[in-house]
N, C-alpha and C. Protein backbone atom coordinates (compact mmCIF):
# COMPACT_ATOMS: atom_id res chain seq x y z
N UNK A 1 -54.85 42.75 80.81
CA UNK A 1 -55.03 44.07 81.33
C UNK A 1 -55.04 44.05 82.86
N UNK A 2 -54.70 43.11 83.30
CA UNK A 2 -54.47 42.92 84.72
C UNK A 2 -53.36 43.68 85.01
N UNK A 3 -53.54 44.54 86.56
CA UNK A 3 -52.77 45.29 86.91
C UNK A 3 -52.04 44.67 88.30
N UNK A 4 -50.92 45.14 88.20
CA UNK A 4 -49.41 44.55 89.18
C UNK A 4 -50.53 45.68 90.43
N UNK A 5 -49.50 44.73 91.39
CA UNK A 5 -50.07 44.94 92.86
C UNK A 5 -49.86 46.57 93.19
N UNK A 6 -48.90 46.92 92.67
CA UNK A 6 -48.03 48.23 92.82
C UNK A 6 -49.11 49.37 92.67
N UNK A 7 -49.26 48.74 90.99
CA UNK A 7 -50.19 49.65 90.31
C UNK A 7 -51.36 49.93 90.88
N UNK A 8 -52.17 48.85 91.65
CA UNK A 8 -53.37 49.33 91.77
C UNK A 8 -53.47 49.89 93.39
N UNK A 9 -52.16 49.48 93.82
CA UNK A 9 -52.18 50.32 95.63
C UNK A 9 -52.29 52.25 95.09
N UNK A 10 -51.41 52.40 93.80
CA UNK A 10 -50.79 53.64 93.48
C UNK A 10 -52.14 54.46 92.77
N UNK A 11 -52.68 53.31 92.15
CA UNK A 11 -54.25 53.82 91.95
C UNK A 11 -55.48 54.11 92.83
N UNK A 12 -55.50 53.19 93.98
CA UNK A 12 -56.26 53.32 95.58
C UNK A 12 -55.48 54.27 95.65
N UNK A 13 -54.45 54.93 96.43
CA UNK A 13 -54.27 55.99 96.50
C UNK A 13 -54.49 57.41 96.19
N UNK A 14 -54.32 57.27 94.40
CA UNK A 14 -54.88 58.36 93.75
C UNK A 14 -56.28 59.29 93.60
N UNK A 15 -57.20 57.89 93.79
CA UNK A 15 -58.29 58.23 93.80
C UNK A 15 -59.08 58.02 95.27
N UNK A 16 -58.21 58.06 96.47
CA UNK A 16 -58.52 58.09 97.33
C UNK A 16 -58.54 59.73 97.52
N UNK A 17 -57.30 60.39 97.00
CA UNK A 17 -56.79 61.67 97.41
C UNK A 17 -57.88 62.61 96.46
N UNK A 18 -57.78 62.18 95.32
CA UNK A 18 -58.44 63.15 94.29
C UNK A 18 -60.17 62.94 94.60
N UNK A 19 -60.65 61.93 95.25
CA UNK A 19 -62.35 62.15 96.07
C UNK A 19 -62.50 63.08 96.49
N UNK A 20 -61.39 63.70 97.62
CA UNK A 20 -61.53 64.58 98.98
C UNK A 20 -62.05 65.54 98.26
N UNK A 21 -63.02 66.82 99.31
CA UNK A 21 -63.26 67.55 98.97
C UNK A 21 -64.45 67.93 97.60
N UNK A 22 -64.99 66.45 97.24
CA UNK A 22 -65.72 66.55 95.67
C UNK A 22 -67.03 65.84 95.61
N UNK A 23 -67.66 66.58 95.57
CA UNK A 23 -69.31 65.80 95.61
C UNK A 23 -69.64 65.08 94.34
N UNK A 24 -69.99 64.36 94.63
CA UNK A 24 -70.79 63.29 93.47
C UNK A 24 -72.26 63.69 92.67
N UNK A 25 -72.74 64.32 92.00
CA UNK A 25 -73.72 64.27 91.16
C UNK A 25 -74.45 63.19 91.14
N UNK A 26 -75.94 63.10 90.43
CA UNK A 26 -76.66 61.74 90.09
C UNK A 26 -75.63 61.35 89.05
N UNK A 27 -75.75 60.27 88.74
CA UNK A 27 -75.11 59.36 87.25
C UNK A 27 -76.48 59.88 86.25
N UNK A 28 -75.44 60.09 85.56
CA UNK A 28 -75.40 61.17 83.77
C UNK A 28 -76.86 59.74 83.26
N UNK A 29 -77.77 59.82 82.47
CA UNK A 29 -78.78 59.69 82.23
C UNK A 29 -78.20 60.06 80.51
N UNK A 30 -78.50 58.62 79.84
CA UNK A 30 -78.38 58.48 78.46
C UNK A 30 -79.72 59.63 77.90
N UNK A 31 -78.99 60.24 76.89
CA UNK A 31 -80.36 60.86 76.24
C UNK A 31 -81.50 59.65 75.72
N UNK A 32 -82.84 59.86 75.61
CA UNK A 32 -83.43 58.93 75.04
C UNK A 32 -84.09 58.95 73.62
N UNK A 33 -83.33 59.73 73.25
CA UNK A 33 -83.51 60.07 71.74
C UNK A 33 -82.43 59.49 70.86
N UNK A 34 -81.54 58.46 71.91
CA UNK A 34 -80.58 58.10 70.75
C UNK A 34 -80.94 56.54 70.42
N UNK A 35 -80.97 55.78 69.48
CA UNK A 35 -81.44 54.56 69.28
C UNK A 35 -80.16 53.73 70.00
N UNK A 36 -80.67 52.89 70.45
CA UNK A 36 -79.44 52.12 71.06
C UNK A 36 -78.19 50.95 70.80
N UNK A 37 -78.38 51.50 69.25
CA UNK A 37 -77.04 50.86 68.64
C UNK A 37 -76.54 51.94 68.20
N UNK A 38 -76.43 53.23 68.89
CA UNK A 38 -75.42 54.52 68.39
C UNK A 38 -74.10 54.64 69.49
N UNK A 39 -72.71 54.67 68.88
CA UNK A 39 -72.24 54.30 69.63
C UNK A 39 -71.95 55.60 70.40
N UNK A 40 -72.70 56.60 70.10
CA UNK A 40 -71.96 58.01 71.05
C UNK A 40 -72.42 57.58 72.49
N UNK A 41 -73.26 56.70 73.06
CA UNK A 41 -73.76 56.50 73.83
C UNK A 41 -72.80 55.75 74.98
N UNK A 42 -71.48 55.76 74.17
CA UNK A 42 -70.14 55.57 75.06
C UNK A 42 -69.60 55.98 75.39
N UNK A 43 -69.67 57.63 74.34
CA UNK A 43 -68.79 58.70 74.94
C UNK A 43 -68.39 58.82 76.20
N UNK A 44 -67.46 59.00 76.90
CA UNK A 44 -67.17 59.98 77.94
C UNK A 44 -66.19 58.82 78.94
N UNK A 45 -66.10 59.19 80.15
CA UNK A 45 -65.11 58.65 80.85
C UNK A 45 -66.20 57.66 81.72
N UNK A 46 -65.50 56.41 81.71
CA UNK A 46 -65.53 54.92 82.45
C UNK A 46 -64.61 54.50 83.55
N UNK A 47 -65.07 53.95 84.20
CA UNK A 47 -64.57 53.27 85.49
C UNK A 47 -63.97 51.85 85.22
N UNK A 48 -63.24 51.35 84.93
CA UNK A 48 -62.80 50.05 84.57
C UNK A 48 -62.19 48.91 85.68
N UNK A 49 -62.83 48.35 86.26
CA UNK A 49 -62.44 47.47 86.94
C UNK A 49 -62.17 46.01 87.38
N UNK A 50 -60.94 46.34 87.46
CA UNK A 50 -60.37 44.53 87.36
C UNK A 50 -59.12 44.50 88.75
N UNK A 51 -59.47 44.02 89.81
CA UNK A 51 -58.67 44.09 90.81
C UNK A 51 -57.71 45.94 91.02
N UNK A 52 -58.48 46.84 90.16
CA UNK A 52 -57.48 48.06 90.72
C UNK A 52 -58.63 48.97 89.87
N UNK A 53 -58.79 49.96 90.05
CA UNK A 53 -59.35 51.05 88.72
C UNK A 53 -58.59 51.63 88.16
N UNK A 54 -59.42 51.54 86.42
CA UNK A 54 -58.66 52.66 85.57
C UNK A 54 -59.78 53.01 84.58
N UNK A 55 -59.23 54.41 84.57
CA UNK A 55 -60.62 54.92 83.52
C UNK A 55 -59.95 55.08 82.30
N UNK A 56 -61.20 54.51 81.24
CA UNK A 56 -61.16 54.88 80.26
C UNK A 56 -61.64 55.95 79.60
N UNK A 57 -61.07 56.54 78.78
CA UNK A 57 -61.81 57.56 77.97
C UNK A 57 -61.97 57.43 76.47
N UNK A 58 -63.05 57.66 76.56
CA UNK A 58 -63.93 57.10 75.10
C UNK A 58 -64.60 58.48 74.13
N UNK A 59 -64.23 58.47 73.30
CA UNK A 59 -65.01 59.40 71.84
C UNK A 59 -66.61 58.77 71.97
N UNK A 60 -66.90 59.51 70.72
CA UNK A 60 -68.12 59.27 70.33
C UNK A 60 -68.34 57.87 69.32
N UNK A 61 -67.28 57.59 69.08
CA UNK A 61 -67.04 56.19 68.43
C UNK A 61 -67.01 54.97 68.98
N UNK A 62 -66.56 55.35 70.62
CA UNK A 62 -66.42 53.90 71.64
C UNK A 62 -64.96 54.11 71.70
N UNK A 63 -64.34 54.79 70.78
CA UNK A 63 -62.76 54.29 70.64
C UNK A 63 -62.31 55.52 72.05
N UNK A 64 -61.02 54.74 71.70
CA UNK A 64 -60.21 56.05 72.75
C UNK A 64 -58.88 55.59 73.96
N UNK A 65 -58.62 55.63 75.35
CA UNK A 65 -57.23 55.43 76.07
C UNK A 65 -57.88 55.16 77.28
N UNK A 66 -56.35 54.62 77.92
CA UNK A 66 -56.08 54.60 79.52
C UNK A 66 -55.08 54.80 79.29
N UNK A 67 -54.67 55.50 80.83
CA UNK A 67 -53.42 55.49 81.02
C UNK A 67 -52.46 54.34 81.72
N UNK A 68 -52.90 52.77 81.93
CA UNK A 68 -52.19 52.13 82.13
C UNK A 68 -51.45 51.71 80.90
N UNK A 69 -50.22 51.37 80.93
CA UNK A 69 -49.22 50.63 79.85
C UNK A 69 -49.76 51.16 78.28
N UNK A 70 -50.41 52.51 78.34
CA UNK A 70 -50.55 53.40 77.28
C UNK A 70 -51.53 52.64 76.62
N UNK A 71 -52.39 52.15 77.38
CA UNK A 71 -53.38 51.27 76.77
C UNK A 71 -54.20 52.13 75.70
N UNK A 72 -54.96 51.60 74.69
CA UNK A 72 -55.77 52.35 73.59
C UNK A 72 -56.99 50.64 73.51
N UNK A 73 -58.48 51.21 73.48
CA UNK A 73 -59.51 50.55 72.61
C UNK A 73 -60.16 51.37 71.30
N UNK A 74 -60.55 50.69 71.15
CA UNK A 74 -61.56 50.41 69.88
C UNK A 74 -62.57 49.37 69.60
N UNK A 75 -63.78 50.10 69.18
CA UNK A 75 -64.63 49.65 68.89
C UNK A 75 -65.38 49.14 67.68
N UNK A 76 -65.29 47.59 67.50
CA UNK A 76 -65.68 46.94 66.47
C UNK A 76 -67.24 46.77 66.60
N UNK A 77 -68.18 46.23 67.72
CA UNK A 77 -69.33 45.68 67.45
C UNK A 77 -69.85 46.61 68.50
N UNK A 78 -71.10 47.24 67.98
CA UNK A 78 -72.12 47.84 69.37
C UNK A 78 -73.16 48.35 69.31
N UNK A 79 -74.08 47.52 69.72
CA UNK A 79 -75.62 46.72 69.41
C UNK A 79 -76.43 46.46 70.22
N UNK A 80 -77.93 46.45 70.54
CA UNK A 80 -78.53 45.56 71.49
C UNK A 80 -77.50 45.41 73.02
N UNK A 81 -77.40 46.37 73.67
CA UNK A 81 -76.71 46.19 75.09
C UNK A 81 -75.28 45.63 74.94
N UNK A 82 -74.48 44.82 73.62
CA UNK A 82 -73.80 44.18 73.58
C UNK A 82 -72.57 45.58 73.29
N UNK A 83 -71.13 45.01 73.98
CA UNK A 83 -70.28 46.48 73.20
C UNK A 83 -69.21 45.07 72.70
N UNK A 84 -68.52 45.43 71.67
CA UNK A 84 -67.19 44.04 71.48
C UNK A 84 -66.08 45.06 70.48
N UNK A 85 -64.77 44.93 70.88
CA UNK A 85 -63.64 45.39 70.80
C UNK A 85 -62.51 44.74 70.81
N UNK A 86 -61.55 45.76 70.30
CA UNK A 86 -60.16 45.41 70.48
C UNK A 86 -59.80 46.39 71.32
N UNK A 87 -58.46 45.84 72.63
CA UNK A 87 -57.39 46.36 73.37
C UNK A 87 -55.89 46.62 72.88
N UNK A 88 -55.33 47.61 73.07
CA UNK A 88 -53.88 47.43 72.74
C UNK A 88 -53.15 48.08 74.09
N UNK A 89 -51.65 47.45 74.47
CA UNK A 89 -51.15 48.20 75.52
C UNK A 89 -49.36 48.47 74.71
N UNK A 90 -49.32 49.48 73.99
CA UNK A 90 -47.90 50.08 74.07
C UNK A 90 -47.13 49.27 74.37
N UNK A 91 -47.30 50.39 75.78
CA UNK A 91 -46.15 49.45 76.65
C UNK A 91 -44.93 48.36 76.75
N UNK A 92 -46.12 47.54 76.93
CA UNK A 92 -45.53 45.86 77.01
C UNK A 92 -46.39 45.55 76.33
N UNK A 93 -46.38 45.84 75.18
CA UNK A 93 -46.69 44.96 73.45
C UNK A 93 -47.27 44.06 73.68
N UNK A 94 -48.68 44.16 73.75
CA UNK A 94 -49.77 43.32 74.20
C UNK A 94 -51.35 43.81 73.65
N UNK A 95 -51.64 42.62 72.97
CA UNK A 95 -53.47 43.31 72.36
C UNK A 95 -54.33 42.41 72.86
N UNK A 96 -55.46 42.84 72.87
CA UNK A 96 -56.20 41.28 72.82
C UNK A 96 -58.10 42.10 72.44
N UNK A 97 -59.01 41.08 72.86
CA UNK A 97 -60.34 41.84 72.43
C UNK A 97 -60.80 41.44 73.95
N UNK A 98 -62.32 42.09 73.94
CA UNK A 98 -63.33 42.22 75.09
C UNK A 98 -64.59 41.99 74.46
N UNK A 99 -65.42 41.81 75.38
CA UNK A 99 -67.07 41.76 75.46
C UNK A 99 -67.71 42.72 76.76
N UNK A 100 -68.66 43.03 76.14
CA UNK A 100 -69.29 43.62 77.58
C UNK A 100 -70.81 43.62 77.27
N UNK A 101 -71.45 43.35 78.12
CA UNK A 101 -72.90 43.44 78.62
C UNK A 101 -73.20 44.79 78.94
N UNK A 102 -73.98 45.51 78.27
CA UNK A 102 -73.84 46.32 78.97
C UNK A 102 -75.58 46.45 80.03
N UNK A 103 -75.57 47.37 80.88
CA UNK A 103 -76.77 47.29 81.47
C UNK A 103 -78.36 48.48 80.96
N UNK A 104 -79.00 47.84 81.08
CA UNK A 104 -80.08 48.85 79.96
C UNK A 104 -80.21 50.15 80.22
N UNK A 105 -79.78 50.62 81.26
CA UNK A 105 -80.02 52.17 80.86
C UNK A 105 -78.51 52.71 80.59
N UNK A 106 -77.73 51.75 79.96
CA UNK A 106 -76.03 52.37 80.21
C UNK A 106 -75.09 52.86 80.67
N UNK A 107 -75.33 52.14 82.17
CA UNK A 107 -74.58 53.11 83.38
C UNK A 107 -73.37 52.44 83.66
N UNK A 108 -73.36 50.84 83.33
CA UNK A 108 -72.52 49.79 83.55
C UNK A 108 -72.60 48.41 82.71
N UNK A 109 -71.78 47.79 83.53
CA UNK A 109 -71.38 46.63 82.12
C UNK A 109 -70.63 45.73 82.98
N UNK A 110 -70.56 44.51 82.74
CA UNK A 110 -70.00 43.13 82.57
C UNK A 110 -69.58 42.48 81.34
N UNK A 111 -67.80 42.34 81.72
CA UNK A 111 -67.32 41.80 80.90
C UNK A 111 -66.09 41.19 81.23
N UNK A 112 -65.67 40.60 79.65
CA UNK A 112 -64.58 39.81 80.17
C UNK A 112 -63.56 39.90 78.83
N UNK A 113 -62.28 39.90 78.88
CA UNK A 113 -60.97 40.30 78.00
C UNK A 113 -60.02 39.08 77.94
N UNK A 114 -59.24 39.46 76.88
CA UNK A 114 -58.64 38.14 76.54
C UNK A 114 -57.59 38.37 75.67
N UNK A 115 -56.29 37.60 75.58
CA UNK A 115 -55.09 38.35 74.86
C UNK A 115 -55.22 37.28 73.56
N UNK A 116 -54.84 38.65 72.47
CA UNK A 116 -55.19 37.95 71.42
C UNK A 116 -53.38 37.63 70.73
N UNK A 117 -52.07 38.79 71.26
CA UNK A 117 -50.78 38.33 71.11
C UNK A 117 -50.04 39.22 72.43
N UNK A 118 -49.24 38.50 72.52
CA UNK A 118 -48.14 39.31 73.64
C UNK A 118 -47.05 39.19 73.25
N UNK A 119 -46.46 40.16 72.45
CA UNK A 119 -45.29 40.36 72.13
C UNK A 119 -45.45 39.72 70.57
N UNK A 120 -44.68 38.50 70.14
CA UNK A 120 -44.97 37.87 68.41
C UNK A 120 -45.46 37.21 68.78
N UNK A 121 -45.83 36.17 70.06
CA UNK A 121 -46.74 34.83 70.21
C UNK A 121 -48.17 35.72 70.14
N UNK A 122 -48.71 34.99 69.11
CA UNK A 122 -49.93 35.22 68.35
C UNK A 122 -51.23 34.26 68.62
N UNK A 123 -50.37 33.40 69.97
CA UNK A 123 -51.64 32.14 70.31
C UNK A 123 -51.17 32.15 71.68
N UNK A 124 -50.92 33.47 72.67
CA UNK A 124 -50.73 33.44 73.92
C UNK A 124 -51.80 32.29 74.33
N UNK A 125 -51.24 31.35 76.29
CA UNK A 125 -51.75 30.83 76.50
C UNK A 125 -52.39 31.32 78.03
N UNK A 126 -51.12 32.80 77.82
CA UNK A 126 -52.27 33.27 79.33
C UNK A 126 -53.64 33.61 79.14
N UNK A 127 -54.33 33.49 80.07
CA UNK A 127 -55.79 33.81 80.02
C UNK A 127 -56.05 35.29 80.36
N UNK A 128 -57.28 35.90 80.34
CA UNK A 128 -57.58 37.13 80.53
C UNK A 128 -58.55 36.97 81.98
N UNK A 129 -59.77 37.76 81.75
CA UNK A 129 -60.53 38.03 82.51
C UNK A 129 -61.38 38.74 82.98
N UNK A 130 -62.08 38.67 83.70
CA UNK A 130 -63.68 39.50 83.72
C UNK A 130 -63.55 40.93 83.97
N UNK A 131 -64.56 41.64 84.38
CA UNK A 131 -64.14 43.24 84.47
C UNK A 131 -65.40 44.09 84.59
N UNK A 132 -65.81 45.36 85.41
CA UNK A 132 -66.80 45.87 85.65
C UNK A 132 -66.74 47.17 84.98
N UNK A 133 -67.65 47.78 84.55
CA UNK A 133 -67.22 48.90 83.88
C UNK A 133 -68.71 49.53 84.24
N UNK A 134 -68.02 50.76 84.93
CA UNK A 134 -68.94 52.02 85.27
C UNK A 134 -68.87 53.33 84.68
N UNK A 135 -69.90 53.52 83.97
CA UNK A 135 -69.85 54.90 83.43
C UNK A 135 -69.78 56.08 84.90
N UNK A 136 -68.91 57.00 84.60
CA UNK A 136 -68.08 57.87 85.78
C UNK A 136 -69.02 59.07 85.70
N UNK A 137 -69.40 59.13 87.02
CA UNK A 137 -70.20 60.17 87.43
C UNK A 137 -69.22 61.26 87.42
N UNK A 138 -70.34 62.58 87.20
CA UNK A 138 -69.79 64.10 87.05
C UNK A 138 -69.71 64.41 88.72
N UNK A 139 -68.43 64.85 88.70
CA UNK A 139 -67.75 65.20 89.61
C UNK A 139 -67.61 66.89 90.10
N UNK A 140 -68.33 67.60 91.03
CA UNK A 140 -67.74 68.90 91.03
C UNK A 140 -67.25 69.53 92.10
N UNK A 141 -66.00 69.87 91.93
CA UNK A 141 -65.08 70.46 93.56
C UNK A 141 -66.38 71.32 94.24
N UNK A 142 -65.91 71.78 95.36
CA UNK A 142 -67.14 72.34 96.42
C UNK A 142 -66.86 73.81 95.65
N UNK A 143 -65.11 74.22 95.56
CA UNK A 143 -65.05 75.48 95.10
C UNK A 143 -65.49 76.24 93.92
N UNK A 144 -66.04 75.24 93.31
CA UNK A 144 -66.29 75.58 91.85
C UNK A 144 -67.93 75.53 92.52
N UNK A 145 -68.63 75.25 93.60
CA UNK A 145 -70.26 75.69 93.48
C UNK A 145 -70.41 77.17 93.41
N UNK A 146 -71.21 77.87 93.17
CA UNK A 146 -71.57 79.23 93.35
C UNK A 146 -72.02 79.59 94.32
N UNK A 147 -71.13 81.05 95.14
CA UNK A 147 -72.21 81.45 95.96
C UNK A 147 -73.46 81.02 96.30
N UNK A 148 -74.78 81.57 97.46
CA UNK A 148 -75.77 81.37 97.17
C UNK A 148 -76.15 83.09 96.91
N UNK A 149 -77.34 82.96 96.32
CA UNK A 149 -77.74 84.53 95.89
C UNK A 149 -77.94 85.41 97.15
């Protein structure tokens, strides 16, 4: 899931441009009524980082996309802080799985990915690699605040 040099200048860019103008909120606060092997507690959009950003967007299942190389996860294991999955990328016909740590109040995570085939080789020998993952703060343009009364 490593991204070409291209990609992630074209991504610094993007989200250099799409900041302007947009205030940052506190970071979203897990309800504490959910036990913490429920996986809705993934829902929503992630920060994914591995030498470039890309967000993921996640259901209430864990599952869900990026838009690099039409990437798609899913979620097999998610437990005790732990999240564990499968990756797929379209694209360039490539899967593999992940791990992540996540951090106790669920704002972020440490992890690391790994190709499980690329293309029919089913015992790739490239390696993968680590990865930061930030749950994505609510974002709201200035124009969308309200008047004041």
């Amino acid at each position: 899931m490593r991204l070409p040099l291209v990609a992630v200048a074209t991504l610094v860019a993007t989200v250099s441009v799409t900041g302007c103008g947009q205030q940052s909120l506190p970071r979203p606060a897990v309800p504490r009524n959910l036990p913490a092997d429920d996986r809705s507690i993934l829902a929503g959009d992630w920060e994914y980082e591995d030498g470039g950003t890309v967000v993921l967007q996640l259901d209430a299942q864990g599952n869900g996309t990026y838009a690099y190389k039409d990437g798609r996860l899913e979620t097999h294991q998610f437990g005790g802080g732990q999240w564990a999955g499968k990756w797929y990328q379209k694209e360039n016909d490539r899967e593999g799985s992940f791990h992540v740590k996540l951090s106790p109040d669920f704002t972020e995570g440490e992890g690391h990915w790994w190709y499980d085939r690329i293309g029919t080789d089913t015992k790739p020998s490239e390696k993968g690699g680590a990865f930061h993952l930030t749950r994505r703060t609510s974002v709201t343009s200035l124009s969308d605040t309200p008047p004041p009364p």
